[in-house]
Protein backbone atom coordinates (compact mmCIF):
# COMPACT_ATOMS: atom_id res chain seq x y z
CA UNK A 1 0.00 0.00 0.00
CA UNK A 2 0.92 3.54 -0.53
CA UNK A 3 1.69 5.72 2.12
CA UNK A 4 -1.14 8.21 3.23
CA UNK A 5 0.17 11.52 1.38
CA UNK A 6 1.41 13.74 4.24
CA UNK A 7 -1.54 16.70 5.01
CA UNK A 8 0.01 20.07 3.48
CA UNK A 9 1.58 22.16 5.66
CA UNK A 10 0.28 25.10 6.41
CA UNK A 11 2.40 27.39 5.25
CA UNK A 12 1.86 27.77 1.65
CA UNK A 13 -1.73 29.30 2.18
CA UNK A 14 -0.79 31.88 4.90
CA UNK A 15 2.23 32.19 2.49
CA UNK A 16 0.01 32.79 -0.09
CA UNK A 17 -2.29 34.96 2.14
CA UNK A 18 1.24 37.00 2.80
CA UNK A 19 1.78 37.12 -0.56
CA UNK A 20 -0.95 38.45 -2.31
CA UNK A 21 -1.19 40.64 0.99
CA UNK A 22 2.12 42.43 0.11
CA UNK A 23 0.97 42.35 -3.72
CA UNK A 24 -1.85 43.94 -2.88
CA UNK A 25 0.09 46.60 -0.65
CA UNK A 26 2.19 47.43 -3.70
CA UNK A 27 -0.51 48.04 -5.68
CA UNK A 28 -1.85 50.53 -3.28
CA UNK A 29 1.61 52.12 -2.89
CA UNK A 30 1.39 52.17 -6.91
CA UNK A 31 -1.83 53.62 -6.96
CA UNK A 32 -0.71 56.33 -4.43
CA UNK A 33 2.12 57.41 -6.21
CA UNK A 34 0.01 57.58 -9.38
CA UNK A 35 -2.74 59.62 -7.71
CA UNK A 36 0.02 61.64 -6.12
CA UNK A 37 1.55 62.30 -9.59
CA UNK A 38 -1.39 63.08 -11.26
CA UNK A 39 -2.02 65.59 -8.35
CA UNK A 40 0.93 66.72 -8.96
CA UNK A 41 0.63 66.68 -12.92
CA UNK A 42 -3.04 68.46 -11.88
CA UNK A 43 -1.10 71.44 -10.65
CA UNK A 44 1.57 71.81 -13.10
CA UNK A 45 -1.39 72.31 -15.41
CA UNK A 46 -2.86 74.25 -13.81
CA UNK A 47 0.06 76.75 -12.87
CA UNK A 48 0.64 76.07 -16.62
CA UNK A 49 -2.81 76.93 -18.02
CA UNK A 50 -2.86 80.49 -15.49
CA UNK A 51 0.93 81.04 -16.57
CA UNK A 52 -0.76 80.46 -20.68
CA UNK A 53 -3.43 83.05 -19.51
CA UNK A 54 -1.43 85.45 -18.31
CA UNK A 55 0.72 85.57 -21.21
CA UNK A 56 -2.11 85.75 -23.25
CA UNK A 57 -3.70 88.31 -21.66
CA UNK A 58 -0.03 90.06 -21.85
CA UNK A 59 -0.22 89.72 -25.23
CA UNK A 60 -3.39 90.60 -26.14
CA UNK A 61 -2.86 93.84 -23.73
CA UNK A 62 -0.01 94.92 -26.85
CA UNK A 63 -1.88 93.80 -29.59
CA UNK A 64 -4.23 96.03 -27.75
CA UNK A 65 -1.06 98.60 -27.48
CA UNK A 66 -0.21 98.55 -30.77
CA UNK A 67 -3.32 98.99 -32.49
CA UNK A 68 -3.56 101.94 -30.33
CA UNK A 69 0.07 103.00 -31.35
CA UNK A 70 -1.47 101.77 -34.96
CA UNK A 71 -4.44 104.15 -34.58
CA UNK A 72 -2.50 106.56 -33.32
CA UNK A 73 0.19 106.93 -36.28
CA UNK A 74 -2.75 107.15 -38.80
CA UNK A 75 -3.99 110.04 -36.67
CA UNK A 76 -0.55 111.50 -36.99
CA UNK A 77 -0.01 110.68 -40.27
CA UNK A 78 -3.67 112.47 -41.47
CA UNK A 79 -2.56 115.19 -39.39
CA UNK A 80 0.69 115.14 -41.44
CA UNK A 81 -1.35 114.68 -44.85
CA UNK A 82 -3.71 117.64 -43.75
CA UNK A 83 -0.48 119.93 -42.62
CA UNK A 84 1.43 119.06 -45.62
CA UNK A 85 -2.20 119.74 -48.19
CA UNK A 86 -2.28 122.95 -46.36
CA UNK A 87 1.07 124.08 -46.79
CA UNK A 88 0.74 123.47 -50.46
CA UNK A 89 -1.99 125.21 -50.87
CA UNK A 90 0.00 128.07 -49.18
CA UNK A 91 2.95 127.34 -51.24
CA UNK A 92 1.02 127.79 -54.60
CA UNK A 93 -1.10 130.46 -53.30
CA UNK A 94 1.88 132.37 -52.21
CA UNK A 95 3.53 131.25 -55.52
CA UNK A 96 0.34 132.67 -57.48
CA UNK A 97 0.71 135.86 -54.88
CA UNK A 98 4.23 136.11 -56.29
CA UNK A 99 3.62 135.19 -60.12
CA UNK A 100 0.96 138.05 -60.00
CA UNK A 101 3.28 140.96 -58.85
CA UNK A 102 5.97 139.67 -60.98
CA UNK A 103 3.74 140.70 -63.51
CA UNK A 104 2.41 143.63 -61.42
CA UNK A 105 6.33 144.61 -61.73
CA UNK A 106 7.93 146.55 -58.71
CA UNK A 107 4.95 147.29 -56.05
CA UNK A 108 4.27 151.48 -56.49
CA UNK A 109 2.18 153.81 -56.48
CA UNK A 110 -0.37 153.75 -59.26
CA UNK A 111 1.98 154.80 -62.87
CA UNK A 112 1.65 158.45 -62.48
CA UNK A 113 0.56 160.54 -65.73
CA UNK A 114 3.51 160.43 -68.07
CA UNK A 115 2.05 163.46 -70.12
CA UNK A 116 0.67 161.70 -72.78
């Protein structure tokens, strides 16, 4: 006859039990770390989506600028345009002021009788 197998010991279940136990404690570790990264990762995003905003509010703030700077150089240059028409204008005005006493001649007293 055979003899009677010996009954298991034990150990291998509560080693199991430890087992899986310490498994299971590495998952949570695992799972903390993840959570605690994605916190983390949570944050970064956010200081990076505020840091985004900022800069595009910064940016937008000069666009802002410099379509006031944009606005304002048109001003200046109509100004310009309108100073510059004006003093044409002048120009030929005082050149037709000029033209016409050239052929006035010399400014004087209305030609006196020459006896004719």
């Amino acid at each position: 006859g055979h003899p009677a197998l010996p009954p298991p010991p034990a150990a291998p279940s509560t080693t199991l039990i430890t087992v899986l136990e310490e498994k299971l404690e590495e998952e949570r570790r695992r799972l903390r770390a993840e959570q605690d990264n994605s916190v983390r990762l949570v944050a970064a995003n956010a200081d990076l989506s505020m840091k985004l905003q900022m800069m595009q509010q910064e940016r937008d703030a000069s666009v802002k600028q410099v379509e006031e700077m944009k606005r304002e150089f048109e001003r200046l240059l109509d100004d310009v345009q309108t100073l510059s028409m004006a003093a044409a204008m002048q120009q030929s005005e005082d050149k037709a002021l000029s033209l016409a006493s050239a052929l006035r001649g010399p400014e004087q007293d209305p030609p006196l009788d020459r006896g004719y």
